[in-house]
Protein backbone atom coordinates (compact mmCIF):
# COMPACT_ATOMS: atom_id res chain seq x y z
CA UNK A 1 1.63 40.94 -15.65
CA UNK A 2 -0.72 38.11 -16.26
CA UNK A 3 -4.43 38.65 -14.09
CA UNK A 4 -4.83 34.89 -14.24
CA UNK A 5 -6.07 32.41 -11.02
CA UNK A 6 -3.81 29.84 -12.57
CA UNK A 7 -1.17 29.09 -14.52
CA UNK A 8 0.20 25.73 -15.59
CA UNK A 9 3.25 24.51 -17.03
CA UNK A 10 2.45 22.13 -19.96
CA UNK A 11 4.16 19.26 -19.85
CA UNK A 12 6.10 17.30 -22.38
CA UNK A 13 2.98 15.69 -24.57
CA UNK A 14 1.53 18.37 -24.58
CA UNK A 15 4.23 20.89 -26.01
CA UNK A 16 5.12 18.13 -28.53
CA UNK A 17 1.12 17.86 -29.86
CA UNK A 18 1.16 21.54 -29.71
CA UNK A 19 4.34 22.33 -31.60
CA UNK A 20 4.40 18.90 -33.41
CA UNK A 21 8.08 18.61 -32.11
CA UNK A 22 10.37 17.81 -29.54
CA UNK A 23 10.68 19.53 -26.41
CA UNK A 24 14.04 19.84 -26.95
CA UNK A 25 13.71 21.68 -30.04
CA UNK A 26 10.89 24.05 -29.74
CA UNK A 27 10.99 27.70 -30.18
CA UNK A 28 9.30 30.56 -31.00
CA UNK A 29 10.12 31.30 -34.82
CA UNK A 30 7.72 30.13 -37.03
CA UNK A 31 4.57 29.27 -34.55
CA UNK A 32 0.83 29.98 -35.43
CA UNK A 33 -0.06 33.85 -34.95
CA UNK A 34 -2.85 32.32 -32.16
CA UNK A 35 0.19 30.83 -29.94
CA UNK A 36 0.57 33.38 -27.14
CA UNK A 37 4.63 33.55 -26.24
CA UNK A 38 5.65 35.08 -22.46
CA UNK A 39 9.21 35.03 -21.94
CA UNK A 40 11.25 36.61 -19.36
CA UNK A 41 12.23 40.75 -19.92
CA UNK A 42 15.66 39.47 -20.10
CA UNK A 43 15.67 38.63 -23.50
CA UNK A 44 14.81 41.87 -24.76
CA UNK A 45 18.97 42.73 -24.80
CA UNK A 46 19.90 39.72 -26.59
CA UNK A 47 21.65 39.18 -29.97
CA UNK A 48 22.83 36.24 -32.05
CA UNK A 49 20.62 34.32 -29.75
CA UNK A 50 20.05 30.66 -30.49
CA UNK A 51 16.76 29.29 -30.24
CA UNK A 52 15.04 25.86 -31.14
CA UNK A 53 14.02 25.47 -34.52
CA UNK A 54 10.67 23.28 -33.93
CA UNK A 55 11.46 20.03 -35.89
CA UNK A 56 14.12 17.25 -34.06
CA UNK A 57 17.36 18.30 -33.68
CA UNK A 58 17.23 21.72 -35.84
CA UNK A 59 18.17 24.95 -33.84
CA UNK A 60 18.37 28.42 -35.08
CA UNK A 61 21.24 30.82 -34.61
CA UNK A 62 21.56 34.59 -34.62
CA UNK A 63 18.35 35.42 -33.35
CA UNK A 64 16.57 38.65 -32.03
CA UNK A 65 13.98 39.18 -29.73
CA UNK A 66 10.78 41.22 -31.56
């Protein structure tokens, strides 16, 4: 559980400054060890996921979460 007062959604911009790449195409392999990731539990069952791949148009498959 997060103890914040608020929590914001970043918008398009600023995921694509961030990640230096679509918003379309984002995801979390790769990223800088300071970028904080909170997903839903969910994911924790899920194999051969497919995830973005952080440059345009490039997607991974047959990912794990962990």
């Amino acid at each position: 559980m997060l103890r914040v007062q608020e929590l914001k959604v970043a918008d398009e911009t600023q995921v694509e400054q961030y990640f230096n790449s679509p918003l379309d195409s984002i995801g979390p392999v790769g990223v800088s060890e300071d970028c904080k990731i909170y997903a839903d539990l969910q994911i924790q069952g899920l194999a051969n996921a497919l995830t973005g791949g952080n440059e345009l148009n490039t997607y991974l498959k047959n990912c794990y979460p962990g």
